[in-house]
Protein backbone atom coordinates (compact mmCIF):
# COMPACT_ATOMS: atom_id res chain seq x y z
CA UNK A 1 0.00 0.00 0.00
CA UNK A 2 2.85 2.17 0.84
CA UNK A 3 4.29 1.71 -2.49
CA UNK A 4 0.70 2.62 -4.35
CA UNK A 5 0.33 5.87 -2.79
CA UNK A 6 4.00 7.06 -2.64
CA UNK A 7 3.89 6.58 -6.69
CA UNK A 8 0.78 9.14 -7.02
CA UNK A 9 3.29 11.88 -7.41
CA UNK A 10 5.40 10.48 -9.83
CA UNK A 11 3.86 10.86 -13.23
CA UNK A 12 1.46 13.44 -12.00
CA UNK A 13 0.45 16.15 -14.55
CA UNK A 14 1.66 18.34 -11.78
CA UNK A 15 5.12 16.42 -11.77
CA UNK A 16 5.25 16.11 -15.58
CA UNK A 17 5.07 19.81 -16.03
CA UNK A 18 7.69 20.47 -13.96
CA UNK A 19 10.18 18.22 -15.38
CA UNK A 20 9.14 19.85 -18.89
CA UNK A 21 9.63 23.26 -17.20
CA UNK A 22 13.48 22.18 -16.46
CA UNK A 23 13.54 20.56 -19.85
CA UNK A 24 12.80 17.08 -18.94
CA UNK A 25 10.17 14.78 -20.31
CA UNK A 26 8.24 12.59 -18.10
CA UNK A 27 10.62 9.70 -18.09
CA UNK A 28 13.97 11.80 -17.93
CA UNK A 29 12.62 13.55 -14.96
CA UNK A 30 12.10 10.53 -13.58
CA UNK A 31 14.80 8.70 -14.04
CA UNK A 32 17.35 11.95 -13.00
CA UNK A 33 15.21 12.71 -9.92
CA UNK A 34 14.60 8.99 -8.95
CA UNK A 35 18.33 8.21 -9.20
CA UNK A 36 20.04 12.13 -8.33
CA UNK A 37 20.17 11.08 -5.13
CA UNK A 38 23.18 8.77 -6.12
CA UNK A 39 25.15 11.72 -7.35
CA UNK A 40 26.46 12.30 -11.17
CA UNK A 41 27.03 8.73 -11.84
CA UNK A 42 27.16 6.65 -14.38
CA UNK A 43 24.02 5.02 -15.88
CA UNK A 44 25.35 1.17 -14.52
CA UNK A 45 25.68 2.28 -10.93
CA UNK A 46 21.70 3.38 -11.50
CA UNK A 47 20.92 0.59 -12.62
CA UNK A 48 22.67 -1.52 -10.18
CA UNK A 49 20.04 0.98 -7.32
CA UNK A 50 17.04 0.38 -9.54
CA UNK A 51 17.21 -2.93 -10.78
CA UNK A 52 14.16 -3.93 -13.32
CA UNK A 53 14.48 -1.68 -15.96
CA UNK A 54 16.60 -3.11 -18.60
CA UNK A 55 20.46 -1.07 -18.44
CA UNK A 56 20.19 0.14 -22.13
CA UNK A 57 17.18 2.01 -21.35
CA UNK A 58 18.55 3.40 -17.95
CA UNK A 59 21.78 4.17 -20.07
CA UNK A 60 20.04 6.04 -22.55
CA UNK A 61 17.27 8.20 -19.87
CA UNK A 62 19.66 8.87 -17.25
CA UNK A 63 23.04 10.11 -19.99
CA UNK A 64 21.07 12.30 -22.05
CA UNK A 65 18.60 13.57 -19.30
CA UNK A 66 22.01 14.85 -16.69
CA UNK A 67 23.21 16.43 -19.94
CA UNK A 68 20.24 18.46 -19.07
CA UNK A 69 20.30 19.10 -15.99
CA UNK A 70 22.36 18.12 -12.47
CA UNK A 71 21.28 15.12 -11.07
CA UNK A 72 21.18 16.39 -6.94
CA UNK A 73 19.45 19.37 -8.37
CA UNK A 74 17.26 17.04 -10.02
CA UNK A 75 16.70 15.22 -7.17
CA UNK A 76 15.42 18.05 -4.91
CA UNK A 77 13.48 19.43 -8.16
CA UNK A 78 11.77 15.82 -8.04
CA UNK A 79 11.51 15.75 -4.19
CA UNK A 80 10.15 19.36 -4.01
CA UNK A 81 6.93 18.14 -6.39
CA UNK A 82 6.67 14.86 -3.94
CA UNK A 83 6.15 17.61 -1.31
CA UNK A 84 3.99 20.25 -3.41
CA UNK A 85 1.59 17.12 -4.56
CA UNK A 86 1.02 16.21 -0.47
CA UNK A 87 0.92 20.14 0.92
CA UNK A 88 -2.01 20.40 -1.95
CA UNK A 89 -4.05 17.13 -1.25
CA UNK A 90 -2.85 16.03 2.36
CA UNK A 91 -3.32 19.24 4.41
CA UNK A 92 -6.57 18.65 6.16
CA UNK A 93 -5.41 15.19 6.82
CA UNK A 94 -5.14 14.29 10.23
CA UNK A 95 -2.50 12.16 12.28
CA UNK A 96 0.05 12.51 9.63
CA UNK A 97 2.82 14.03 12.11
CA UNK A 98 2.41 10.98 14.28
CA UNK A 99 2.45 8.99 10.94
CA UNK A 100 5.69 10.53 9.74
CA UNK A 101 7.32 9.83 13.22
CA UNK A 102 6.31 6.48 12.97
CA UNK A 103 7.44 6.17 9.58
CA UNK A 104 10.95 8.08 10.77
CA UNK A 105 11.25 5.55 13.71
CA UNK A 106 11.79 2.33 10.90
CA UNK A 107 13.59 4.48 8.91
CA UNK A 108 16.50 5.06 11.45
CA UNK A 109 16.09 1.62 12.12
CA UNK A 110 16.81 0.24 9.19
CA UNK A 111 20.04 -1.70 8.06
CA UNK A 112 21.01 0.34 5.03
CA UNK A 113 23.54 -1.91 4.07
CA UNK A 114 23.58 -2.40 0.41
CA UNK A 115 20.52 -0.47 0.11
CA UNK A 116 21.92 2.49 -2.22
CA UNK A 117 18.90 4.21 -3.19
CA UNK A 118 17.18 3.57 0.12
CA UNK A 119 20.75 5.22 1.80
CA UNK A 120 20.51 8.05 -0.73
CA UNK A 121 16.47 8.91 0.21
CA UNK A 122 16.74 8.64 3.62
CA UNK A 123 19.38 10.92 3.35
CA UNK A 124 17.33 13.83 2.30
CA UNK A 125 16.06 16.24 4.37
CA UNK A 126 12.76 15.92 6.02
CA UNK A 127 10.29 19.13 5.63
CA UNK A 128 8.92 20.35 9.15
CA UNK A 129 4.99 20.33 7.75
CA UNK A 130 2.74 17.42 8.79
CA UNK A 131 1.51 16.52 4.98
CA UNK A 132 5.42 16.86 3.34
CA UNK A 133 6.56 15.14 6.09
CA UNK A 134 4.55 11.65 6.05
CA UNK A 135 4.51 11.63 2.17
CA UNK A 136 8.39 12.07 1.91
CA UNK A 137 8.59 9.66 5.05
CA UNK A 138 6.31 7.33 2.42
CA UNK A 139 8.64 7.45 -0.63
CA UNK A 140 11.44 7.04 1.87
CA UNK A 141 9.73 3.60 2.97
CA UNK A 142 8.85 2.77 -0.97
CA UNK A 143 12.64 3.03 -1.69
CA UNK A 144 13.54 0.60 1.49
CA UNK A 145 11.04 -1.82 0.61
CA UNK A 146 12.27 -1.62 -3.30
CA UNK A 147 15.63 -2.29 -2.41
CA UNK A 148 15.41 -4.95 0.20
CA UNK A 149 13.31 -6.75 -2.72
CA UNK A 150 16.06 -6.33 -5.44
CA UNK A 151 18.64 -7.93 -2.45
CA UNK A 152 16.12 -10.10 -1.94
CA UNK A 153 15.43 -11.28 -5.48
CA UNK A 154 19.56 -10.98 -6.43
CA UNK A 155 19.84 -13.42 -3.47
CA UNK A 156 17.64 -16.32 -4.56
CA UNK A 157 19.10 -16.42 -7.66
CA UNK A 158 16.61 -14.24 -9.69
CA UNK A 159 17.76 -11.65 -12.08
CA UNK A 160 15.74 -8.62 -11.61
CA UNK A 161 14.49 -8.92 -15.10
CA UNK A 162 12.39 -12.26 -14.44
CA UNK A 163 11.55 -10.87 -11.06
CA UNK A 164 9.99 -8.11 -13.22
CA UNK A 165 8.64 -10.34 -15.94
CA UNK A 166 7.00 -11.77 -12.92
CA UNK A 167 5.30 -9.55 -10.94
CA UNK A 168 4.47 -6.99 -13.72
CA UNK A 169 3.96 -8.98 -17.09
CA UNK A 170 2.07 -6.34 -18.79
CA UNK A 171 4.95 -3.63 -18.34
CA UNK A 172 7.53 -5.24 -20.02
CA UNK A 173 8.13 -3.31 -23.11
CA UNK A 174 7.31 -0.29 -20.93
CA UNK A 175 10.69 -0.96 -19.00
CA UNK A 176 13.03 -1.59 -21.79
CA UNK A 177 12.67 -5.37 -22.48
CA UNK A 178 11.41 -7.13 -25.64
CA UNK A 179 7.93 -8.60 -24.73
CA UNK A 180 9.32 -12.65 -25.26
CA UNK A 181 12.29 -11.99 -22.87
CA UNK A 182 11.56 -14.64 -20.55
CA UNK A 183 9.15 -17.63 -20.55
CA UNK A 184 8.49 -17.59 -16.33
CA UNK A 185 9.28 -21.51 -14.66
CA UNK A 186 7.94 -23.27 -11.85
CA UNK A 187 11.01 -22.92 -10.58
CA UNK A 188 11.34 -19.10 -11.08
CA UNK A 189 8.07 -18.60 -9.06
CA UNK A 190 9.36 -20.39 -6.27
CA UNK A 191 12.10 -18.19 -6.09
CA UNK A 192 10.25 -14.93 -6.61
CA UNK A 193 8.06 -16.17 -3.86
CA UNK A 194 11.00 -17.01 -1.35
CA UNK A 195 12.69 -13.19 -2.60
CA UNK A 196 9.27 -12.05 -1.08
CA UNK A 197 9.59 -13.84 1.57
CA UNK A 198 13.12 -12.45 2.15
CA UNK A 199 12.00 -8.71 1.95
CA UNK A 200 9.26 -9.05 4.65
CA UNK A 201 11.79 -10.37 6.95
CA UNK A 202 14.05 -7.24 6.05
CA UNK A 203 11.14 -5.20 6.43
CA UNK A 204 9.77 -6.48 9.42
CA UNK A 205 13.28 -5.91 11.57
CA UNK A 206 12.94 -2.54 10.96
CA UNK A 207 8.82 -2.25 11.68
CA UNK A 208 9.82 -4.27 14.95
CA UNK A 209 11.22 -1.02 16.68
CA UNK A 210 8.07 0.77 16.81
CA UNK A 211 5.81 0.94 19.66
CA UNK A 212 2.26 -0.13 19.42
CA UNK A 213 1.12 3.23 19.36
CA UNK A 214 3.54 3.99 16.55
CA UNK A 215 2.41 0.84 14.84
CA UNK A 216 -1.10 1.59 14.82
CA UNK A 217 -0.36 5.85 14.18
CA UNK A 218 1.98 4.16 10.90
CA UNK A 219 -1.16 1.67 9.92
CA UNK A 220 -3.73 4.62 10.18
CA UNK A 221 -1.52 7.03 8.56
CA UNK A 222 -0.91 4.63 5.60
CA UNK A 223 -4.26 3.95 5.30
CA UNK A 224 -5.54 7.79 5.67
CA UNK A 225 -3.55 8.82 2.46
CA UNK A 226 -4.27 6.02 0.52
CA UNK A 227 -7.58 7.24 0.67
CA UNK A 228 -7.12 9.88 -0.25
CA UNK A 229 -4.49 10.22 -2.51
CA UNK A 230 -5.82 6.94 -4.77
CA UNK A 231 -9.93 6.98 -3.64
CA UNK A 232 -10.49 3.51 -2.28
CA UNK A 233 -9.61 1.86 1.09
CA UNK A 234 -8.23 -2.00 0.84
């Protein structure tokens, strides 16, 4: 759920436009914001953070679009509309600064180690406001998630292409591979499944440092945007 909602920003017209503003299309600005966190790299050491998308298409998004523009300034360009997309539709919200100290509790509390992006995100400052707060708090916990799965599915043996192929068969072509890459095995399943199983763990050592009260403000919290932000509860 955390993942659903912290994407609502992300291809936003809102978003979009602002990228195009800096002279970025959609993807670019996604890419270079996504990723500027890392630094002015090059286009494998994104890849290696992301995972998924296949590394010609990284290499061609991420080299032409810092040609463009810087990739930290990118990053707080992209991070700024995260924050303008949750001051605009999040500000009567309540228990979102009890959220986003929930949220900042696993957070801290999290083993970083080989987690680049998740390392570079949680790096980033936090605004002081309730609704910029939890939502940047919320991306912060998509990127933890997202890379304890690509450890996850690196260590059962999966690339992240057939973990991909896997869990989102009709976006394929979307993310730079031909649509016949893989044909998905028994066997592959299994070992998306176990990756899976792997993340929660990594997860759940991190959730285990909050208080109940913090459990149930981060549960409420998650639920209260997703609400909001996507229009149906689950």
């Amino acid at each position: 759920m955390t993942g659903r909602l912290a994407e609502t920003f992300i291809f936003h017209s809102d978003t979009v436009a602002h990228g195009k503003a800096l002279g970025l299309d959609g993807f670019r600005f996604y890419f270079l914001g996504r990723g500027g966190v890392l630094g002015d790299v090059e286009a494998a050491v994104v890849h290696s953070a992301f995972g998924y998308f296949s590394p010609g298409l990284i290499d061609k998004l991420w080299t032409s679009a810092k040609t463009t523009l810087e990739p930290r300034r990118a990053a707080r360009e992209y991070i700024a509309c995260a924050h303008a997309h949750a001051r605009e539709r999040l500000a009567d919200l309540p228990g979102l600064a009890e959220y986003a100290e929930a949220a900042s509790v696993v957070i801290d509390a999290a083993d970083d180690s080989g987690l680049n992006l998740f390392a570079g995100w949680k790096c980033e400052p936090v605004p002081e406001d309730p609704p910029a707060a939890a939502y940047h708090q919320a991306v912060v916990l998509r990127e933890f998630r997202g890379s304890a799965h690509l450890a996850a599915v690196r260590a059962v043996g999966l690339t992240s292409m057939v973990a991909h192929v896997i869990k989102r068969p009709n976006d394929v072509a979307t993310f730079g591979w031909p649509e016949d890459a893989h044909v998905v095995t028994d066997e592959d399943r299994e070992k998306h499944a176990r990756a899976e199983q792997i993340t929660d763990s990594i997860v759940e050592a991190a959730v285990a440092a909050l208080t109940d009260e913090q459990a149930t403000a981060l549960v409420a919290g998650t639920q209260a945007m997703y609400e909001t932000l996507i229009g149906r509860s689950v």
